[in-house]
C-alpha atoms as a PDB file:
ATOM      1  CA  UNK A   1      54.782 122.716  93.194  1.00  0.00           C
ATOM      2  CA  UNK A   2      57.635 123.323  91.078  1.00  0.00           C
ATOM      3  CA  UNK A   3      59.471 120.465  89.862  1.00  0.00           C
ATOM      4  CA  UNK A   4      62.888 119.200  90.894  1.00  0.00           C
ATOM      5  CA  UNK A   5      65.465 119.337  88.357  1.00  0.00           C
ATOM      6  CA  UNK A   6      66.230 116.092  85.896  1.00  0.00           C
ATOM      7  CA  UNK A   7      69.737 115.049  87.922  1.00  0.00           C
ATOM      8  CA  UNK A   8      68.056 116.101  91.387  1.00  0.00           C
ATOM      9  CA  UNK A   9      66.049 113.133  90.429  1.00  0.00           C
ATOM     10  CA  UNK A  10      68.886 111.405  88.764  1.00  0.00           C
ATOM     11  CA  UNK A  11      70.658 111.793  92.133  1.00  0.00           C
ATOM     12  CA  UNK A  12      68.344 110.308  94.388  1.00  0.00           C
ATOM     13  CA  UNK A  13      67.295 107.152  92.114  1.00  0.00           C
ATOM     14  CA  UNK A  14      71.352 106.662  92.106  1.00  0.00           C
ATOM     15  CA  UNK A  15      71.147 106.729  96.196  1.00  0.00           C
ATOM     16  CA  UNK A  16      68.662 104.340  95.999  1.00  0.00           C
ATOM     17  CA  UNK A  17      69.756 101.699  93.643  1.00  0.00           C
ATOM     18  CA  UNK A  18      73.553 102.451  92.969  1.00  0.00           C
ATOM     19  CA  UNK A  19      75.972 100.010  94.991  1.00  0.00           C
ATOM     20  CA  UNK A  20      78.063 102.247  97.904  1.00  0.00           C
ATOM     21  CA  UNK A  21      76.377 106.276  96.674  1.00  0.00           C
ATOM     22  CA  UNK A  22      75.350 106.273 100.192  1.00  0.00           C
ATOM     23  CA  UNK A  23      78.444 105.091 101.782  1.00  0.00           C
ATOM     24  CA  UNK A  24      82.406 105.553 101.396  1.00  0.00           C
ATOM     25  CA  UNK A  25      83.241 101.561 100.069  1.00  0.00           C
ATOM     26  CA  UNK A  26      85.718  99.970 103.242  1.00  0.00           C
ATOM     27  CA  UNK A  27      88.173  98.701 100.274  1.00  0.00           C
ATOM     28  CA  UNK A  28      89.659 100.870  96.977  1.00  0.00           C
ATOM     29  CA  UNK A  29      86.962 100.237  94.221  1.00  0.00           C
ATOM     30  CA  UNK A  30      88.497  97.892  91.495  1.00  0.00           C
ATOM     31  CA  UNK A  31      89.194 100.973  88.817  1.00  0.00           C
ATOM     32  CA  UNK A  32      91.602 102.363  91.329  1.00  0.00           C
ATOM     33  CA  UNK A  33      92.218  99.311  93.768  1.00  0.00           C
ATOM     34  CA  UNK A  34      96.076  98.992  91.493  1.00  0.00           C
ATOM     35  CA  UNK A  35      96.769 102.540  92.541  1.00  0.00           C
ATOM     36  CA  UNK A  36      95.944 101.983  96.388  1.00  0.00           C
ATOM     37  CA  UNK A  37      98.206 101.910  97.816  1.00  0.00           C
ATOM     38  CA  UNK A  38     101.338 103.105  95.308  1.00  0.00           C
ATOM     39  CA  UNK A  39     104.971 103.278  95.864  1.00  0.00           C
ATOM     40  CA  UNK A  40     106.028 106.824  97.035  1.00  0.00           C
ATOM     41  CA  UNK A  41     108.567 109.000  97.179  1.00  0.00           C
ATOM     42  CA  UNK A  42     109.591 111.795  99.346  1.00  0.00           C
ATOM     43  CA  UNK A  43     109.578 115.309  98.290  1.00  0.00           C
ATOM     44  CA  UNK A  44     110.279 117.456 101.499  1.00  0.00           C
ATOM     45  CA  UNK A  45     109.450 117.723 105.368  1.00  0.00           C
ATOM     46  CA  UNK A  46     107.781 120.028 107.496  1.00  0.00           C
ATOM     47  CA  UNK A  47     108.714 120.968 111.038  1.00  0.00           C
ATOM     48  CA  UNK A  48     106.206 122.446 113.417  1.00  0.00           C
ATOM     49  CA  UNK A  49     107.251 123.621 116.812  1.00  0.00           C
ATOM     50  CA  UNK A  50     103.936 123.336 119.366  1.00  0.00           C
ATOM     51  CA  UNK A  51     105.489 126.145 121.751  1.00  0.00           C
ATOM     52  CA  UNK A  52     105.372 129.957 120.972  1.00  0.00           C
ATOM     53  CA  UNK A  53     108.365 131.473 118.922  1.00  0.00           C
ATOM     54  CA  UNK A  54     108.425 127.846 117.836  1.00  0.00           C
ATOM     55  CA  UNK A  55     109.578 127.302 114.385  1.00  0.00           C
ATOM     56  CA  UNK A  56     107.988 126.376 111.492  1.00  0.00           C
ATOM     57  CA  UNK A  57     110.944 124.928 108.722  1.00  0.00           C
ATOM     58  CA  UNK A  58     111.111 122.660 105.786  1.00  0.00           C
ATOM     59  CA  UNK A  59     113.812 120.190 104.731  1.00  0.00           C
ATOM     60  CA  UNK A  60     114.658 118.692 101.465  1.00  0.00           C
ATOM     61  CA  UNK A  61     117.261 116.418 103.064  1.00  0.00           C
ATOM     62  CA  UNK A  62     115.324 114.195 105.026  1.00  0.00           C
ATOM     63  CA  UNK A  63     115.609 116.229 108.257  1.00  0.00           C
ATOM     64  CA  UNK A  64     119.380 116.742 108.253  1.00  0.00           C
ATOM     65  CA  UNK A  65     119.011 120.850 107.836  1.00  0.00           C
ATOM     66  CA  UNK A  66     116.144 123.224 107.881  1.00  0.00           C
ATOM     67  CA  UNK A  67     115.248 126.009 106.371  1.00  0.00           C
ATOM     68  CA  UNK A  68     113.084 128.475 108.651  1.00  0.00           C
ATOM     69  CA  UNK A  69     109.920 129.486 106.893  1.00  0.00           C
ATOM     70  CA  UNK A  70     108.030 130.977 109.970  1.00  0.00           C
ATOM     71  CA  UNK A  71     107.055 130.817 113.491  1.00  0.00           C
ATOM     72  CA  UNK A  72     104.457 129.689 115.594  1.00  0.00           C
ATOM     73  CA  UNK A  73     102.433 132.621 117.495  1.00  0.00           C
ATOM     74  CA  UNK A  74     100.370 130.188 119.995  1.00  0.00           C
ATOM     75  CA  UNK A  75     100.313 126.934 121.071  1.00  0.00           C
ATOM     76  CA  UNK A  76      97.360 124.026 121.706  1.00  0.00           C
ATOM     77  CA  UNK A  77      97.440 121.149 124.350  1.00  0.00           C
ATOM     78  CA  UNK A  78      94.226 120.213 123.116  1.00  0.00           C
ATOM     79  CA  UNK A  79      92.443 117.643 120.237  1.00  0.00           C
ATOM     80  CA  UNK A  80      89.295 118.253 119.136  1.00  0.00           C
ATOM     81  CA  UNK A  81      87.230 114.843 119.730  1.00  0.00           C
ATOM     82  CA  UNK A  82      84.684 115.723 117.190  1.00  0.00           C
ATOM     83  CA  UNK A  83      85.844 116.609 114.221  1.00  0.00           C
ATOM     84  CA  UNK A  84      84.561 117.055 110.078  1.00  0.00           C
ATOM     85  CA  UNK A  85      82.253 114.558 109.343  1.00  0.00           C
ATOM     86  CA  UNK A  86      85.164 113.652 106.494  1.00  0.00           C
ATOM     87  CA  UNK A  87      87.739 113.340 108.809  1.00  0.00           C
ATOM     88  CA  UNK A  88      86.162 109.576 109.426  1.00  0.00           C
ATOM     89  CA  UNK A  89      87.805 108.569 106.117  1.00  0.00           C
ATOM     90  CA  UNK A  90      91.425 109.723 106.797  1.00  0.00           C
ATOM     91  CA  UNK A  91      94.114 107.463 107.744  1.00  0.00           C
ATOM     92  CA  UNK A  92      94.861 108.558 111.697  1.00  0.00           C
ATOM     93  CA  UNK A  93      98.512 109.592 111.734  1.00  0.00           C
ATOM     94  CA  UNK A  94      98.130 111.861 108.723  1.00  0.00           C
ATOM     95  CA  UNK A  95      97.299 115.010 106.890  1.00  0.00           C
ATOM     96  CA  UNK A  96      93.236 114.411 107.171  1.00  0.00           C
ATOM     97  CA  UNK A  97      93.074 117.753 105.133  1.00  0.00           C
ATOM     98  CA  UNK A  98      95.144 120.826 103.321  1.00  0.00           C
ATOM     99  CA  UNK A  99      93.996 124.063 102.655  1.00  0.00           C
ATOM    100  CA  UNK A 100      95.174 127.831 101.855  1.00  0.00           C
ATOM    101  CA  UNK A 101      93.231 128.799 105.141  1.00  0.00           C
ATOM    102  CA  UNK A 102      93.585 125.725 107.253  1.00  0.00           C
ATOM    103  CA  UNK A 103      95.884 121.961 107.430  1.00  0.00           C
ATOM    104  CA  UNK A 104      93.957 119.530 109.884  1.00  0.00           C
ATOM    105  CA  UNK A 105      95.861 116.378 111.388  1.00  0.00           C
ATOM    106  CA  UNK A 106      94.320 113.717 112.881  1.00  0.00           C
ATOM    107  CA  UNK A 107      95.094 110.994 115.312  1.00  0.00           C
ATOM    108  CA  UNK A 108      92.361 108.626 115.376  1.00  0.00           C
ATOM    109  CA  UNK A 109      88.657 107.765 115.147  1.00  0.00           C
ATOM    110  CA  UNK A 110      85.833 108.492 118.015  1.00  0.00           C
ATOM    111  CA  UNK A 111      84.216 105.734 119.136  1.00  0.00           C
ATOM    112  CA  UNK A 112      81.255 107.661 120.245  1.00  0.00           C
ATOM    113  CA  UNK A 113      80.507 108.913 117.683  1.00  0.00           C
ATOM    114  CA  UNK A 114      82.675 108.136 114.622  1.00  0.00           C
ATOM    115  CA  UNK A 115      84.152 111.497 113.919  1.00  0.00           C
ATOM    116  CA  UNK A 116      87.939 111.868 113.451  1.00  0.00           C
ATOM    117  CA  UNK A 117      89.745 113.687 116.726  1.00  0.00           C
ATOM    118  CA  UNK A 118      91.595 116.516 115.476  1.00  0.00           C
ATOM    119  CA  UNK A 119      93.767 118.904 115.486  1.00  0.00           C
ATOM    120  CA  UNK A 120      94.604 121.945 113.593  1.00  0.00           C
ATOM    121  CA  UNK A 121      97.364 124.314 111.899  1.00  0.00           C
ATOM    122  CA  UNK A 122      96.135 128.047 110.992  1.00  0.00           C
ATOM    123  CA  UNK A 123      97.666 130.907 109.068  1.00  0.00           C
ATOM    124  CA  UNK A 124      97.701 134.457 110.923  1.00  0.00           C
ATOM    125  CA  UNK A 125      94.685 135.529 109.312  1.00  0.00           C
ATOM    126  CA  UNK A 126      92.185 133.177 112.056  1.00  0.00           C
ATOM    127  CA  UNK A 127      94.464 134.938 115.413  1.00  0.00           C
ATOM    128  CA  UNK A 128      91.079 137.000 115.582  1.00  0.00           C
ATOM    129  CA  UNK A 129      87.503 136.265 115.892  1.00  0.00           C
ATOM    130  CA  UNK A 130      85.719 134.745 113.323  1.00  0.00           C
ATOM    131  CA  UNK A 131      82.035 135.571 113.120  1.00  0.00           C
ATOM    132  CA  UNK A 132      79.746 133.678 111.609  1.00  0.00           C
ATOM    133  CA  UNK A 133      82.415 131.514 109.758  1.00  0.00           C
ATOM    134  CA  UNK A 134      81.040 128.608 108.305  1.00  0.00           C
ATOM    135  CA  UNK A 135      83.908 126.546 107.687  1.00  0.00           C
ATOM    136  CA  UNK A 136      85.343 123.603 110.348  1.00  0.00           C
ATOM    137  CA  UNK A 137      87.609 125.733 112.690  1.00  0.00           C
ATOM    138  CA  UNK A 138      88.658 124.435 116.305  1.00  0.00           C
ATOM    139  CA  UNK A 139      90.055 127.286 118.146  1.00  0.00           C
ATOM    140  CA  UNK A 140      91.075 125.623 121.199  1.00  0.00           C
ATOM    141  CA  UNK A 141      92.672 122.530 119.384  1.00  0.00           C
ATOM    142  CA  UNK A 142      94.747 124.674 116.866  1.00  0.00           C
ATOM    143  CA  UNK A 143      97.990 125.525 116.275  1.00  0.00           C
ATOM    144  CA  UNK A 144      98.612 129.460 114.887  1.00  0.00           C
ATOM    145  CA  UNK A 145     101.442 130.485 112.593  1.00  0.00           C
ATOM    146  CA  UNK A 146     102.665 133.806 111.512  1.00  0.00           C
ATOM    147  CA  UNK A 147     102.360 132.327 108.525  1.00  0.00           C
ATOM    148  CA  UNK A 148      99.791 134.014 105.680  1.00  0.00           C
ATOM    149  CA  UNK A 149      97.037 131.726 104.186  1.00  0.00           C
ATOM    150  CA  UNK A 150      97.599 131.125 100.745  1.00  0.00           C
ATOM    151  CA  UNK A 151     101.030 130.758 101.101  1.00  0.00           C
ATOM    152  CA  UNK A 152     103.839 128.668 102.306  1.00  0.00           C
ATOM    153  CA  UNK A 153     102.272 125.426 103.925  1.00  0.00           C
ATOM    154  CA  UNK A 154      99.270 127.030 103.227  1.00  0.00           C
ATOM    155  CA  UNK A 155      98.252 126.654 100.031  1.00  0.00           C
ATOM    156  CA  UNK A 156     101.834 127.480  98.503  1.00  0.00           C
ATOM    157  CA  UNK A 157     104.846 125.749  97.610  1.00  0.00           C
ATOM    158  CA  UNK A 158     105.340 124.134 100.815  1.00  0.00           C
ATOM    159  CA  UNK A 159     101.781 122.461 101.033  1.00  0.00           C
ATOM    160  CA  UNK A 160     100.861 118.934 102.387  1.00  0.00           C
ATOM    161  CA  UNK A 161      99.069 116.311 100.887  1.00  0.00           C
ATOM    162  CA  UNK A 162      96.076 114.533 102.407  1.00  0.00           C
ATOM    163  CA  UNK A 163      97.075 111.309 103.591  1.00  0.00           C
ATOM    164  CA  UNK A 164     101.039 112.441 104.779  1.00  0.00           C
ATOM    165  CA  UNK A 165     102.168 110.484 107.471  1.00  0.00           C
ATOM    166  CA  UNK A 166     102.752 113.239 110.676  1.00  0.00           C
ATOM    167  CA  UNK A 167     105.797 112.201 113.246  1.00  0.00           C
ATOM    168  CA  UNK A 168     105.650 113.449 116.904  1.00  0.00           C
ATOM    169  CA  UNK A 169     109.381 114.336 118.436  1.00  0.00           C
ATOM    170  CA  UNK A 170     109.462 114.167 122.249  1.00  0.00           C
ATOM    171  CA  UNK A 171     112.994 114.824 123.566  1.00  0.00           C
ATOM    172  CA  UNK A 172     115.273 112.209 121.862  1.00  0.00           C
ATOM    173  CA  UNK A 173     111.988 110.057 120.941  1.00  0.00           C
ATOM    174  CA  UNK A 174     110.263 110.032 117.966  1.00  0.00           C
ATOM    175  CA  UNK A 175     106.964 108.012 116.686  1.00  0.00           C
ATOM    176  CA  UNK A 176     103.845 108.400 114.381  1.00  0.00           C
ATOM    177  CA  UNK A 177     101.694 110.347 115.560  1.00  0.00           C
ATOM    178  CA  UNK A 178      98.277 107.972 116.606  1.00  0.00           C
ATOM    179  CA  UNK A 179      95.465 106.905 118.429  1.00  0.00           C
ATOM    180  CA  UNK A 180      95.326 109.019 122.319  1.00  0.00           C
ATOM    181  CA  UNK A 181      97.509 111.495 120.966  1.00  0.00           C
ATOM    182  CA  UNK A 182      97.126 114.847 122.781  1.00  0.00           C
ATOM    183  CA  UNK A 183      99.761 117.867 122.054  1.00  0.00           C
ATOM    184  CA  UNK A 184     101.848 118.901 124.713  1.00  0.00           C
ATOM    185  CA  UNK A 185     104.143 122.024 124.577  1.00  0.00           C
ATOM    186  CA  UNK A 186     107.181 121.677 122.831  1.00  0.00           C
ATOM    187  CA  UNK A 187     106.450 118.822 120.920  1.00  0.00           C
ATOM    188  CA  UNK A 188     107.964 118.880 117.337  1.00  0.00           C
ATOM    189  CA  UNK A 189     105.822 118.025 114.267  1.00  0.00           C
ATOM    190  CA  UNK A 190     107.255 116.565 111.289  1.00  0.00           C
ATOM    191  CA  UNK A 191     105.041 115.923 108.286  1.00  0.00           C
ATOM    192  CA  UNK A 192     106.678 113.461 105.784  1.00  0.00           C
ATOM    193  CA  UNK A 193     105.454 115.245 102.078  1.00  0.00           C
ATOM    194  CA  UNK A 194     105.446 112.160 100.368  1.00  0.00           C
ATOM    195  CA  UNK A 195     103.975 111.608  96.554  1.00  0.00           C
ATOM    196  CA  UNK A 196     103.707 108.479  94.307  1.00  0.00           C
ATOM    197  CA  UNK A 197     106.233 108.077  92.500  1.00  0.00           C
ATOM    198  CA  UNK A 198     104.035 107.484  89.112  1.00  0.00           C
ATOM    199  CA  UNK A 199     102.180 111.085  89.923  1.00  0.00           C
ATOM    200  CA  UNK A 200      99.612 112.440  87.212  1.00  0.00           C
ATOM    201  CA  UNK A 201     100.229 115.440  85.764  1.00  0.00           C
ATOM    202  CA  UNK A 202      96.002 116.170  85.504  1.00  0.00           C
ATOM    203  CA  UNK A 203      92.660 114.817  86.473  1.00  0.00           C
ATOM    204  CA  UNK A 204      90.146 115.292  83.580  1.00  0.00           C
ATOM    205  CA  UNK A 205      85.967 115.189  84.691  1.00  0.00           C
ATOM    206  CA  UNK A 206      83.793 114.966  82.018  1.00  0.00           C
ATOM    207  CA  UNK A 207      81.406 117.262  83.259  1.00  0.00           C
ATOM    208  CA  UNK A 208      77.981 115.684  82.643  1.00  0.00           C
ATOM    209  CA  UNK A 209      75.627 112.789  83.979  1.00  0.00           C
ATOM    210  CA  UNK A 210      77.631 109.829  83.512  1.00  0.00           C
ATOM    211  CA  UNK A 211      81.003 111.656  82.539  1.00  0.00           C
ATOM    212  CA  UNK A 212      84.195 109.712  82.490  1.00  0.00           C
ATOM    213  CA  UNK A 213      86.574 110.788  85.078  1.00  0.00           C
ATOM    214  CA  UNK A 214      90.200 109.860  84.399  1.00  0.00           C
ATOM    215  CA  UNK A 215      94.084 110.728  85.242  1.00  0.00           C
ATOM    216  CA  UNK A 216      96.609 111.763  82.855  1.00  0.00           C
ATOM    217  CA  UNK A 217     100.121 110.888  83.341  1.00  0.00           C
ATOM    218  CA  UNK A 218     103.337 112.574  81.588  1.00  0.00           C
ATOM    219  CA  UNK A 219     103.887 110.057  79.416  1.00  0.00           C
ATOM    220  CA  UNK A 220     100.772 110.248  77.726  1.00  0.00           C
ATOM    221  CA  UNK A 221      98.544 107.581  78.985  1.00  0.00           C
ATOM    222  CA  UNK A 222      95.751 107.726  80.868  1.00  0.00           C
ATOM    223  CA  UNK A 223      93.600 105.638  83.343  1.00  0.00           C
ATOM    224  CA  UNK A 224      89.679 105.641  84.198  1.00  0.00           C
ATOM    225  CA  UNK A 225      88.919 106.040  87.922  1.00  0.00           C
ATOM    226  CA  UNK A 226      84.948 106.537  88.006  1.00  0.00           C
ATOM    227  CA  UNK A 227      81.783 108.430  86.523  1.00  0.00           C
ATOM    228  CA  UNK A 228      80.328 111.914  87.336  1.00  0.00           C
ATOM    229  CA  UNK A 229      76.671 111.282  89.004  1.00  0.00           C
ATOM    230  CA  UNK A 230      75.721 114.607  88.846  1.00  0.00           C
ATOM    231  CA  UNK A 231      77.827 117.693  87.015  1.00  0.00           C
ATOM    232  CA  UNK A 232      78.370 121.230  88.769  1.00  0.00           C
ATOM    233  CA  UNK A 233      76.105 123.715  87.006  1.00  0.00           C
ATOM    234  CA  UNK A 234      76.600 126.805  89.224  1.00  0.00           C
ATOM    235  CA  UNK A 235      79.299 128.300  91.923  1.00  0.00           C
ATOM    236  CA  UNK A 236      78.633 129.010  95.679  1.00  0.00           C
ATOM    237  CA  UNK A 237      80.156 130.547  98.567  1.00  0.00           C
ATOM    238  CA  UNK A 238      82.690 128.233 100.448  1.00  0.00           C
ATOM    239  CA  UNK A 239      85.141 129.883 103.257  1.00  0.00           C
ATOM    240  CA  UNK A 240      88.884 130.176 102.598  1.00  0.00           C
ATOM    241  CA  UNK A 241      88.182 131.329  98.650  1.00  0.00           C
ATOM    242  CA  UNK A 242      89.233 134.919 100.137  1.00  0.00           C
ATOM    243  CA  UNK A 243      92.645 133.460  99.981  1.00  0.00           C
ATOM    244  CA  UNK A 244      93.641 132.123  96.839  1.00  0.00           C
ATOM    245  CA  UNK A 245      92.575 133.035  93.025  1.00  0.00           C
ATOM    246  CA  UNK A 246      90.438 131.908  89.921  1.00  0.00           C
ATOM    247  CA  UNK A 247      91.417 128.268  88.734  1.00  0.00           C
ATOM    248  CA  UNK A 248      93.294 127.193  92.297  1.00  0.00           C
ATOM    249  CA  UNK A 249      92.472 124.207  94.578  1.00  0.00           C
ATOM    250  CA  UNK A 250      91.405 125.901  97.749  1.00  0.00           C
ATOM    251  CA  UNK A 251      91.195 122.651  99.878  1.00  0.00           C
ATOM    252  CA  UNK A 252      91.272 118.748  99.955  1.00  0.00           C
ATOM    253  CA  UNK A 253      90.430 116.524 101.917  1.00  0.00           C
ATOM    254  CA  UNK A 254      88.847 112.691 101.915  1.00  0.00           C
ATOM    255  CA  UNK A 255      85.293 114.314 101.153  1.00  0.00           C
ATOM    256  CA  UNK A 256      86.087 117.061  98.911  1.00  0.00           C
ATOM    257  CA  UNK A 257      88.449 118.989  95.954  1.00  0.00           C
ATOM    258  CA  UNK A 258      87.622 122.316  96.375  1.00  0.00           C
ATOM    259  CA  UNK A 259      88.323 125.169  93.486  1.00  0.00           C
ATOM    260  CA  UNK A 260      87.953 128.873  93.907  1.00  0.00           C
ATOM    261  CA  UNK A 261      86.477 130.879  90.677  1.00  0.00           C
ATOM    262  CA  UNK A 262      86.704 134.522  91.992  1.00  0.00           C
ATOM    263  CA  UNK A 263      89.949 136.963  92.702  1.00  0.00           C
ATOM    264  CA  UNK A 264      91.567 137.046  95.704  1.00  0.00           C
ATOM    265  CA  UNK A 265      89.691 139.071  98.288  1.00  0.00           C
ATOM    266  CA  UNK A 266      86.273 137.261  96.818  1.00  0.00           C
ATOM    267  CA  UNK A 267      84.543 134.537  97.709  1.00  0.00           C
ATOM    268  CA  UNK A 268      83.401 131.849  94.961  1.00  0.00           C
ATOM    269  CA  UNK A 269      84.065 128.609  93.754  1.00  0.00           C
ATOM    270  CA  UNK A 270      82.557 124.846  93.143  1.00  0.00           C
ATOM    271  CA  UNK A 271      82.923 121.259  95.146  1.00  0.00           C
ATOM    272  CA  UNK A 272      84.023 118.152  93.722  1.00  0.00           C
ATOM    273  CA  UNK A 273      82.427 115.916  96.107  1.00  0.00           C
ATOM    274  CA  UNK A 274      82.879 111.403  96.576  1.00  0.00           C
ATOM    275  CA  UNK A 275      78.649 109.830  96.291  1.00  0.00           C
ATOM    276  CA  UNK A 276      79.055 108.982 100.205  1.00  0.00           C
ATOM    277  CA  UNK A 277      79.294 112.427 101.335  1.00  0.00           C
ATOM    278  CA  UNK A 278      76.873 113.517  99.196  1.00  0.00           C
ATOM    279  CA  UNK A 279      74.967 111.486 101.438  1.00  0.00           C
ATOM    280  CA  UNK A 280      76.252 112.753 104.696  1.00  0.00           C
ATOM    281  CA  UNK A 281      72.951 114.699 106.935  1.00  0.00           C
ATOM    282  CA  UNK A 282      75.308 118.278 106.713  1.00  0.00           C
ATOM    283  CA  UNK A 283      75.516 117.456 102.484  1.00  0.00           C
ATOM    284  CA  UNK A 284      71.793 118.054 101.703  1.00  0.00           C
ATOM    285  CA  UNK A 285      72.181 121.076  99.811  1.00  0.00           C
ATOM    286  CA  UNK A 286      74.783 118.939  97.590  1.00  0.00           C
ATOM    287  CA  UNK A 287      71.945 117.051  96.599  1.00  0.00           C
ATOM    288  CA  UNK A 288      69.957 119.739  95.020  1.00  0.00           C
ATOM    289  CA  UNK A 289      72.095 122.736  94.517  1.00  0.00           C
ATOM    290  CA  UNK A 290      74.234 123.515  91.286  1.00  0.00           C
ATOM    291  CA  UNK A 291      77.687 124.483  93.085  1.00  0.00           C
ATOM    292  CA  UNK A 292      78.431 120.773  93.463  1.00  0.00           C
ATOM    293  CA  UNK A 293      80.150 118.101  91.398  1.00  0.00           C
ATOM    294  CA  UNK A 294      79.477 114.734  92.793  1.00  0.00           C
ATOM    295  CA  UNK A 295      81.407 111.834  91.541  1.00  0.00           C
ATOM    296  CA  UNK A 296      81.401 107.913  92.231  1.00  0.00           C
ATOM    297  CA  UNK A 297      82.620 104.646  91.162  1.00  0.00           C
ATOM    298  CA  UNK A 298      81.764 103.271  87.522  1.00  0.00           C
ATOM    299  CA  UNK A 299      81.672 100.033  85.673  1.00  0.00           C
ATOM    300  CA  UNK A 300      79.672  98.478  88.456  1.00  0.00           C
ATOM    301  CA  UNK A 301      82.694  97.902  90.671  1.00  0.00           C
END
């Protein structure tokens, strides 16, 4: 029998004797517990119409005008109650996930079985059929722009962050969007793009066993914020690289950084992936495949 590579090995005596690899930790670890959570500041909104012909605008003055950036083609009345097994670690009420092919919200947590109930925002590209696609996609619980993946709110200048608070508009009300939440036609969406106000300008992985992982600020400082467990050695085929180029972040969420390495039109790229999803039943190939980065808490914290 042929055997397993020196950080497949690596990786599993970590799962069995590293403090939270298996799990996501329930509080900030200390390396990053000063940044969590960090005073923001608003850089834009987004407005999405839930009824066809409905528009989809941003505003850079808190809501007081909007500037159209495209419309929405069909509508959903529906939440999917099982969602990415990631979506557990978003904040409900938020952006659980951005990317050039997809932007997931979420409203709260199952308590059958622990998934995060979702619902979705898609680019023009998914108003057909997608065969064998093996990417999370909802089709029933998703909202569909005219809007093309890879740009706009997709991927382009107008782009979400994970963990942006999402407002619901009924009529003359408006609240956070939360727990029960189920879209009904002609709601209004407003995402709140908010930042910290101390943002860095990189994030630097040392790309070997035990590599430092650290952010890099304008100013010229920098701050550690965990280890690499195991370094990414190859690239793989993840959905959505079709849509954006070499060197681009093709999605994030609260279990992943993903970043395309082929053209646009291609498919190829790597995963940046937290130890407790590396852990996660659907994650096995993470474990012994080269086309994943998997990164964790260091110093014993």
């Amino acid at each position: 029998m042929r055997k397993p590579a020196w950080w497949v090995v690596a990786a599993w005596w970590l799962a069995l004797c590293v403090p939270g690899w298996g799990q996501a930790p329930a509080q900030p670890p200390a390396e990053v517990s000063a940044l969590n959570p960090p005073p923001m500041a608003e850089q834009f909104r987004l407005l999405v119409e839930n009824t066809a012909g409905g528009r989809v605008a941003v505003s850079r003055d808190q809501g007081t005008s909007w500037q159209p950036l495209g419309q929405v083609v069909r509508w959903t009345e529906k939440v999917n109650p099982s969602g990415y097994t990631a979506s557990q670690w978003a904040q409900p009420g938020t952006v659980a996930a951005t990317a050039v092919n997809a932007i997931h919200l979420k409203t709260g947590n199952n308590p059958e079985n622990g998934r995060g109930m979702v619902f979705s925002l898609l680019p023009r590209e998914f108003l057909g059929p997608k065969p064998d696609y093996r990417s999370f996609l909802s089709p029933d619980s998703s909202i569909y722009t005219d809007l093309p993946a890879g740009q706009a709110i997709f991927g382009g200048g107008w782009a979400p962050l994970v963990g942006n608070p999402v407002l619901v508009q009924r009529g003359e009300t408006e609240q956070p969007l939360g727990p029960g939440y189920v879209p009904a036609q002609g709601d209004r969406l407003v995402i709140v793009v908010n930042r910290p106000v101390r943002y860095p300008a990189q994030i630097v992985f040392e790309n070997k066993f035990g590599g430092l992982i650290a952010l890099g600020y304008p100013d010229g400082s920098s701050q550690l914020i965990g280890v690499v467990y195991k370094p990414v050695l190859g690239v793989g085929r993840f959905e959505g690289g079709l849509y954006t180029g070499v060197g681009r972040i093709r999605a994030n969420h609260t279990g992943v950084i993903d970043v395309s390495v082929s053209r646009v039109g291609k498919i190829g790229g790597f995963q940046i992936i937290p130890a407790g999803h590396a852990m996660s039943p659907e994650m096995t190939n993470a474990r012994r495949l080269t086309q994943w980065m998997v990164v964790g808490r260091g110093g014993g914290g």
